[in-house]
N, C-alpha and C. Protein backbone atom coordinates (compact mmCIF):
# COMPACT_ATOMS: atom_id res chain seq x y z
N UNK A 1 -41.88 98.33 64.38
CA UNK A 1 -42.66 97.59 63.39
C UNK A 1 -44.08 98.15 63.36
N UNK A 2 -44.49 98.34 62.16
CA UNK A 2 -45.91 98.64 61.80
C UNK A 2 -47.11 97.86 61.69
N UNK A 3 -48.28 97.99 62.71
CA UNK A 3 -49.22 97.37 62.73
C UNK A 3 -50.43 97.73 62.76
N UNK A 4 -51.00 97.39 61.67
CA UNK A 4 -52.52 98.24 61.52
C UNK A 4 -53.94 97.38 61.76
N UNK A 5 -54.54 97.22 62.36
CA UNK A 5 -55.41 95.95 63.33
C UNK A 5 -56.79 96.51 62.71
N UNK A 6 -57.68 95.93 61.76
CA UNK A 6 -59.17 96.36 61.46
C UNK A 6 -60.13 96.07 62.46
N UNK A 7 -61.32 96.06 62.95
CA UNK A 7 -62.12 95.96 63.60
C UNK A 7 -63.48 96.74 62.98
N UNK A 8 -64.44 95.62 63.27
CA UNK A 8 -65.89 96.15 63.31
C UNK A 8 -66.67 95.67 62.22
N UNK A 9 -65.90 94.70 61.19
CA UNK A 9 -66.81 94.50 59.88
C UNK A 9 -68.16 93.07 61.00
N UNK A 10 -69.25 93.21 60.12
CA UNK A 10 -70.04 92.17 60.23
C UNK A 10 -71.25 91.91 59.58
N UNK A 11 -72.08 91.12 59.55
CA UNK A 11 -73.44 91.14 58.64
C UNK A 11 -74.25 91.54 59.12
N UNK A 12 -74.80 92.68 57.82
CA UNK A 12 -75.29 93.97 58.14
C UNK A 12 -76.42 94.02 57.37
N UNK A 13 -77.77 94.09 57.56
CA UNK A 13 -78.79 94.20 56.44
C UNK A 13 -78.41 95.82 55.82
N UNK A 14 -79.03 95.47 54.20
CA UNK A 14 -79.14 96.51 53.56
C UNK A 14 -79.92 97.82 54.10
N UNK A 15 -79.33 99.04 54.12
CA UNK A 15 -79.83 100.19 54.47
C UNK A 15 -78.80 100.43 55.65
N UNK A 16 -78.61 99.76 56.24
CA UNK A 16 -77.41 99.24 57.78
C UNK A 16 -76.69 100.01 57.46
N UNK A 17 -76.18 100.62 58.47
CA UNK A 17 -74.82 101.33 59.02
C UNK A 17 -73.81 100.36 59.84
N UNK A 18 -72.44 100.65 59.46
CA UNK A 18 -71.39 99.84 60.20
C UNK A 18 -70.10 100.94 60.28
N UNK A 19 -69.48 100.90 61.54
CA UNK A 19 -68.56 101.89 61.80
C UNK A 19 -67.03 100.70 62.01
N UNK A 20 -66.22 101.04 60.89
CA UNK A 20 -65.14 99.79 60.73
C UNK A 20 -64.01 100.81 61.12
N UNK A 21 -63.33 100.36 62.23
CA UNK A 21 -61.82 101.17 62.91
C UNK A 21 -60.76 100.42 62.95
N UNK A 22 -59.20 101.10 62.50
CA UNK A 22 -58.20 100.68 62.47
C UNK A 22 -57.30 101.18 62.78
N UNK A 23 -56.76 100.63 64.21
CA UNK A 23 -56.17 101.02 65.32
C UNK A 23 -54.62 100.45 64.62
N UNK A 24 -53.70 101.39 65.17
CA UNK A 24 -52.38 101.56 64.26
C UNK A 24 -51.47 101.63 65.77
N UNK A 25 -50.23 101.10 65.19
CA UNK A 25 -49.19 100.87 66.05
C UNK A 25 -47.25 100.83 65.45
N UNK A 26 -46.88 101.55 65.81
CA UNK A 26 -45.44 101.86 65.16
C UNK A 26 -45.83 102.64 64.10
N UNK A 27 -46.21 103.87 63.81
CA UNK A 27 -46.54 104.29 63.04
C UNK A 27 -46.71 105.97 63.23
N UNK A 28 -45.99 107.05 62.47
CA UNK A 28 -45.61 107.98 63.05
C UNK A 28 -47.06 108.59 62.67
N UNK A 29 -48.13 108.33 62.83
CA UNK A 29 -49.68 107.88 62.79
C UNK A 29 -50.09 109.79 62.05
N UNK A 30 -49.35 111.06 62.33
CA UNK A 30 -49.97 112.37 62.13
C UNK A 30 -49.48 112.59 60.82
N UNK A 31 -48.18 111.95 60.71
CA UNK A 31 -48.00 112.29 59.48
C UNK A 31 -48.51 111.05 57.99
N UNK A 32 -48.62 110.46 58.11
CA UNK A 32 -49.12 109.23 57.33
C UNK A 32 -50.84 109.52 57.01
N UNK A 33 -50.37 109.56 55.59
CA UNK A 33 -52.01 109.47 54.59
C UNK A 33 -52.64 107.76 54.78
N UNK A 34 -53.86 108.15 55.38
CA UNK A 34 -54.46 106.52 55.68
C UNK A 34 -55.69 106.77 54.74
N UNK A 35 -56.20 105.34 54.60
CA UNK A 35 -57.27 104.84 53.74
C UNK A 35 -57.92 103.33 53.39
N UNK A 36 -58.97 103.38 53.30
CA UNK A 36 -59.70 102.25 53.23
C UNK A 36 -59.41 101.91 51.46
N UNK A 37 -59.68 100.93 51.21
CA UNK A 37 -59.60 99.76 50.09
C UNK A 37 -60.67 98.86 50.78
N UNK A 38 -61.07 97.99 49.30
CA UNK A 38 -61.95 96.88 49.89
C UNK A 38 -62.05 95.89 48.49
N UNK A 39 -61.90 94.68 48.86
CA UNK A 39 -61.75 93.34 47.81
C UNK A 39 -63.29 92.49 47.91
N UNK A 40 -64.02 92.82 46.80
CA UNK A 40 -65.41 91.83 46.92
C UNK A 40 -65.06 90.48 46.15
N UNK A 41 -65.83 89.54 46.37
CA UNK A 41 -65.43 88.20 45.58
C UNK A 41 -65.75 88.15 45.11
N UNK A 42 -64.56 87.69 44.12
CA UNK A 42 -64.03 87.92 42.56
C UNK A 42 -63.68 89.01 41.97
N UNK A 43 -63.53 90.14 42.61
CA UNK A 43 -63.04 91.40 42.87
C UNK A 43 -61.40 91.56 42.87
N UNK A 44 -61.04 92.81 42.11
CA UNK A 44 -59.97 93.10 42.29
C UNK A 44 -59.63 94.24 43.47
N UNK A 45 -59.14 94.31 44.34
CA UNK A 45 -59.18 95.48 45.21
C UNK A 45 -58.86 96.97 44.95
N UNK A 46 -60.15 97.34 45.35
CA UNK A 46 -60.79 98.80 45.00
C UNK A 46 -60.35 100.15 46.22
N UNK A 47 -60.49 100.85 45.47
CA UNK A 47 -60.00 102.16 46.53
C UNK A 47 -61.40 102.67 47.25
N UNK A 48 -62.02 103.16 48.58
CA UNK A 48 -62.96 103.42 49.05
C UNK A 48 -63.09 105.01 49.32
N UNK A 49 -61.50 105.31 50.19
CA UNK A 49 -61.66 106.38 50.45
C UNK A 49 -59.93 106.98 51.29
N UNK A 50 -59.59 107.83 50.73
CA UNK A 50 -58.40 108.13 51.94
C UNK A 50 -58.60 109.45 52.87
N UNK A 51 -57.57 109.56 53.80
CA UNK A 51 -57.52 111.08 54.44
C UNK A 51 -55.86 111.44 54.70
N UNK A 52 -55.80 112.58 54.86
CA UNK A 52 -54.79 112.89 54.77
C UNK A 52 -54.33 113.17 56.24
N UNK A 53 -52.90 113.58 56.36
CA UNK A 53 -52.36 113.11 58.03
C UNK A 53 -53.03 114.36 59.15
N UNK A 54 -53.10 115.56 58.72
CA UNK A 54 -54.18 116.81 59.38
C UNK A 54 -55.62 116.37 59.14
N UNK A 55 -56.47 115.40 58.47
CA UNK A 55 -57.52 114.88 58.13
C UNK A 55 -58.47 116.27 57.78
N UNK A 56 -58.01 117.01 57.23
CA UNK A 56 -58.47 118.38 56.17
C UNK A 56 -58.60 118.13 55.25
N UNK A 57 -58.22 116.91 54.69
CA UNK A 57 -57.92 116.37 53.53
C UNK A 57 -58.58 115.06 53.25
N UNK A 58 -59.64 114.88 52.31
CA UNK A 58 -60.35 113.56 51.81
C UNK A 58 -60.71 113.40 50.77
N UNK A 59 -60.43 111.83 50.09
CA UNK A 59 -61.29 111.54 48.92
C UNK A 59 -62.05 110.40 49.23
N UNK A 60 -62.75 110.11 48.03
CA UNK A 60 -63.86 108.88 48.33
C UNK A 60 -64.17 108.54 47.03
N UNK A 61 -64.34 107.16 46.29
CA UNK A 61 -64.68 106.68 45.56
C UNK A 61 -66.47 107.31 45.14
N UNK A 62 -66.47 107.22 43.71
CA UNK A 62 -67.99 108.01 43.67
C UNK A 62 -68.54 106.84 44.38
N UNK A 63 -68.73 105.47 44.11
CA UNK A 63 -69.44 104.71 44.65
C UNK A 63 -70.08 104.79 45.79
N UNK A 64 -69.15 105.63 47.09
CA UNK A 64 -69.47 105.66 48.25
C UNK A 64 -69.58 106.87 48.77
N UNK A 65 -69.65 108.22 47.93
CA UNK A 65 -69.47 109.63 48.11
C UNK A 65 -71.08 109.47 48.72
N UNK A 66 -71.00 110.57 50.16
CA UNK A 66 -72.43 110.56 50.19
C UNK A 66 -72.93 109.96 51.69
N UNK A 67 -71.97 108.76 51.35
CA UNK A 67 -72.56 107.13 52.36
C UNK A 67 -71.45 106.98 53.20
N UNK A 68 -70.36 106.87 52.95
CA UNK A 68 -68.93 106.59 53.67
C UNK A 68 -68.45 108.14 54.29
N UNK A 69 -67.73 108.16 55.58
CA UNK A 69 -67.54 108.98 55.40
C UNK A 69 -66.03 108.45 56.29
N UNK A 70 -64.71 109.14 56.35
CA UNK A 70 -63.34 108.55 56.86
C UNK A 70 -63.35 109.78 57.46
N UNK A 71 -62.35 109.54 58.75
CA UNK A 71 -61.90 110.11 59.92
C UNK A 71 -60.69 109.75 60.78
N UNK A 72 -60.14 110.37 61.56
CA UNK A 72 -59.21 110.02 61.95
C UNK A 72 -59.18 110.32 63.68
N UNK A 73 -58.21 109.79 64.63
CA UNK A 73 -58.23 110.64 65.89
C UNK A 73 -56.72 110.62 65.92
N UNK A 74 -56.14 111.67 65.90
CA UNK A 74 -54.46 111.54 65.87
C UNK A 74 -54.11 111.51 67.02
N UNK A 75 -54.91 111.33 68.55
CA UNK A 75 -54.27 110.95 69.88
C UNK A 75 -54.32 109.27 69.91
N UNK A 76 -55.54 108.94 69.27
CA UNK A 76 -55.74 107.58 69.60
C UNK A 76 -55.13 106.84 68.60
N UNK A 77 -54.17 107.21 67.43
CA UNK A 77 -53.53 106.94 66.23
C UNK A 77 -54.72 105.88 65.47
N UNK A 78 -55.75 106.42 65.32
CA UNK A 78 -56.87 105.01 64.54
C UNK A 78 -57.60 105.80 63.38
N UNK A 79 -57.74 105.45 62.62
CA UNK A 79 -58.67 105.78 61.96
C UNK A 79 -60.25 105.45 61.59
N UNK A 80 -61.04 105.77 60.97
CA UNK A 80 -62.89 105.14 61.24
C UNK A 80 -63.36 105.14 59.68
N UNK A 81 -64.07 104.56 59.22
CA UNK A 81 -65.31 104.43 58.35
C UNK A 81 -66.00 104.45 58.42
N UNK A 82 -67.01 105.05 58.87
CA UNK A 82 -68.88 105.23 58.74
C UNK A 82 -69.52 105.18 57.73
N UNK A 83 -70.00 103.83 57.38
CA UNK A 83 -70.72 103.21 56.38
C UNK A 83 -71.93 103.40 56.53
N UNK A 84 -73.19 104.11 55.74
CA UNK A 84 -74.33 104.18 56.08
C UNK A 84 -74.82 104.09 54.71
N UNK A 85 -76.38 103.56 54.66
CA UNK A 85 -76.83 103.16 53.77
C UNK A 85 -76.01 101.78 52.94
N UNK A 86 -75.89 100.63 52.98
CA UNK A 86 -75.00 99.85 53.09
C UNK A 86 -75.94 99.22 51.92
N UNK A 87 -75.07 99.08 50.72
CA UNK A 87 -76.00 98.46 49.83
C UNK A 87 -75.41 97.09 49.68
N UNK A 88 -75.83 95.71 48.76
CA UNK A 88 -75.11 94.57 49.08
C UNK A 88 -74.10 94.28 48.42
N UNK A 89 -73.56 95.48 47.38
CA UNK A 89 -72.47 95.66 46.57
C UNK A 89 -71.41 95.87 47.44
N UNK A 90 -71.50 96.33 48.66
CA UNK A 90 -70.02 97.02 49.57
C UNK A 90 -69.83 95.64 50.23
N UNK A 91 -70.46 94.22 49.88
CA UNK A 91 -69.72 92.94 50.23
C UNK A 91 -68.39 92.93 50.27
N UNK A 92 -68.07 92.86 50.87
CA UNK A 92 -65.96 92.65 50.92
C UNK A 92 -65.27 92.78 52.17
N UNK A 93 -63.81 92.47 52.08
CA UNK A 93 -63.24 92.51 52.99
C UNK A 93 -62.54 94.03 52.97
N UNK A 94 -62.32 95.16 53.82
CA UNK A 94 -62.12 96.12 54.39
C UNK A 94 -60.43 96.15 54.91
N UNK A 95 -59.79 96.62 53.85
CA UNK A 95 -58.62 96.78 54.79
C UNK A 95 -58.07 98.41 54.67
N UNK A 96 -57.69 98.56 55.46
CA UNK A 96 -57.02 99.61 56.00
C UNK A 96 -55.58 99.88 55.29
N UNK A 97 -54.93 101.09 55.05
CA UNK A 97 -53.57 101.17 54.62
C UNK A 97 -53.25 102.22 54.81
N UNK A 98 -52.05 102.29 55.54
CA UNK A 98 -51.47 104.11 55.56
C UNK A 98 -49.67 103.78 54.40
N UNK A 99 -49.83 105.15 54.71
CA UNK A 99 -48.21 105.77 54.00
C UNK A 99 -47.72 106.72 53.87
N UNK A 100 -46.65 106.97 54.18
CA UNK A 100 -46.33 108.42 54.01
C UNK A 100 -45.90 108.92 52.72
N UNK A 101 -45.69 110.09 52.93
CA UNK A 101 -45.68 111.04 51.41
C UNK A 101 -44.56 110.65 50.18
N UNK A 102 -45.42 109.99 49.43
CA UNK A 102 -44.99 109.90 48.07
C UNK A 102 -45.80 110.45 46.83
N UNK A 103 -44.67 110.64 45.90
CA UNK A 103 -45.01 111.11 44.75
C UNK A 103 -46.65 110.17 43.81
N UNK A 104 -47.06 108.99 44.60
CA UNK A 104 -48.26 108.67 43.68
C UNK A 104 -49.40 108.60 44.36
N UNK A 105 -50.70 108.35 43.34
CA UNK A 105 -51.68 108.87 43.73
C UNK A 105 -52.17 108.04 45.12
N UNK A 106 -53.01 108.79 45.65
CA UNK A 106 -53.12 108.25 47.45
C UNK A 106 -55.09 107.40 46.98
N UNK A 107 -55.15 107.21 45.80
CA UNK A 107 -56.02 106.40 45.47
C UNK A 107 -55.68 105.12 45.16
N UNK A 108 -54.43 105.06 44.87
CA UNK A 108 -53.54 103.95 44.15
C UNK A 108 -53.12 103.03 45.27
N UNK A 109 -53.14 102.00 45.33
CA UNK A 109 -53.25 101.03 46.49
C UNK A 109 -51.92 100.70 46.46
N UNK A 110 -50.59 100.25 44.97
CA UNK A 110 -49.80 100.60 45.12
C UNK A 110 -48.43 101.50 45.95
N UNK A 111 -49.32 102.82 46.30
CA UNK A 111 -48.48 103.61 46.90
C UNK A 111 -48.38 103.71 48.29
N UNK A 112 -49.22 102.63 49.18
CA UNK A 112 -49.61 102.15 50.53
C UNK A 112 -48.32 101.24 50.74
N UNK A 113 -47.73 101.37 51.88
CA UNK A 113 -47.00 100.90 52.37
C UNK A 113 -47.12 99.92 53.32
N UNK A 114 -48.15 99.96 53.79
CA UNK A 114 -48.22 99.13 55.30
C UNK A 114 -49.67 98.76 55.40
N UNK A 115 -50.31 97.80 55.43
CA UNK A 115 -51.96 97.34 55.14
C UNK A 115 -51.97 96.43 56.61
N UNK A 116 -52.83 96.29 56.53
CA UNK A 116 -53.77 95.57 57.81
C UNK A 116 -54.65 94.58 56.89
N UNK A 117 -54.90 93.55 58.03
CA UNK A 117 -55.22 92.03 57.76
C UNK A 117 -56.73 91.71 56.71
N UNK A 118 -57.48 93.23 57.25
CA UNK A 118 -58.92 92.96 56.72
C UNK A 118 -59.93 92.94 57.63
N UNK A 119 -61.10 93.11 57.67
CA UNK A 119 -62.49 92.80 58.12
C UNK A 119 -63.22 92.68 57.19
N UNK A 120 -64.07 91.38 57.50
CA UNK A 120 -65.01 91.30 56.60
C UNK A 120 -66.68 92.06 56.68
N UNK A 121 -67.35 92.78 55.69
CA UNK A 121 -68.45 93.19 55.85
C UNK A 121 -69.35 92.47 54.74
N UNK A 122 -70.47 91.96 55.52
CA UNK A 122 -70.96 91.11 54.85
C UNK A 122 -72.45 92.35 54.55
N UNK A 123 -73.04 92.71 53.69
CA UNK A 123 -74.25 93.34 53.42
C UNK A 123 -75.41 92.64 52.76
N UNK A 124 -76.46 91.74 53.61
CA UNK A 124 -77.86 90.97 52.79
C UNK A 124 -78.12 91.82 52.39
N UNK A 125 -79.23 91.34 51.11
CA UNK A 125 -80.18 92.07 50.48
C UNK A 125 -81.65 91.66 51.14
């Protein structure tokens, strides 16, 4: 069984850096494309950023190109977000999602198979 556990969201003043990790379990973790999503309130859930299972491979929402940056450690099967410059728009809950290789886009939240519970990141102004 597949389990993907978030950690690290919290309230963060603006300009703030927050490093959000999601430690994975049953999960053939090298080969699986992982990626952040994030739901603000009243928000529909948005794509942030993915990587691919060699992590040679990344995209990122323009929103966060720049500021976010995703990573992976394929011994420790987890993946990371390094949020810097944290404006109070990246309010939301943070979840995590991997999947393996399918035909649709790895921006598409749709094509995620297996999600994790969430962390919340709260950003004052």
């Amino acid at each position: 069984q597949v389990h993907l556990v978030e950690s690290g969201g919290r309230l963060v003043q603006a300009g703030g850096s927050l490093r959000l990790s999601c430690a994975t379990s049953g999960l053939s973790f090298s080969w699986a494309t992982m990626a952040w999503f994030r739901q603000g309130p009243g928000k529909e859930r948005e794509f942030v950023a993915f990587i691919n299972g060699g992590g040679d491979n990344t995209e990122y929402a323009d929103s966060v190109k720049g500021r976010f940056t995703i990573s992976r450690d394929n011994v420790k099967n987890t993946q990371y977000l390094q949020m810097n410059s944290l404006k109070p728009e990246a309010t939301a809950v943070y979840y995590c999602a991997a999947k393996y290789y399918n035909l649709f886009s790895s921006s598409h939240a749709p094509s995620y198979d297996y999600w994790g519970q969430g962390t919340q990141v709260t950003v004052s102004s």
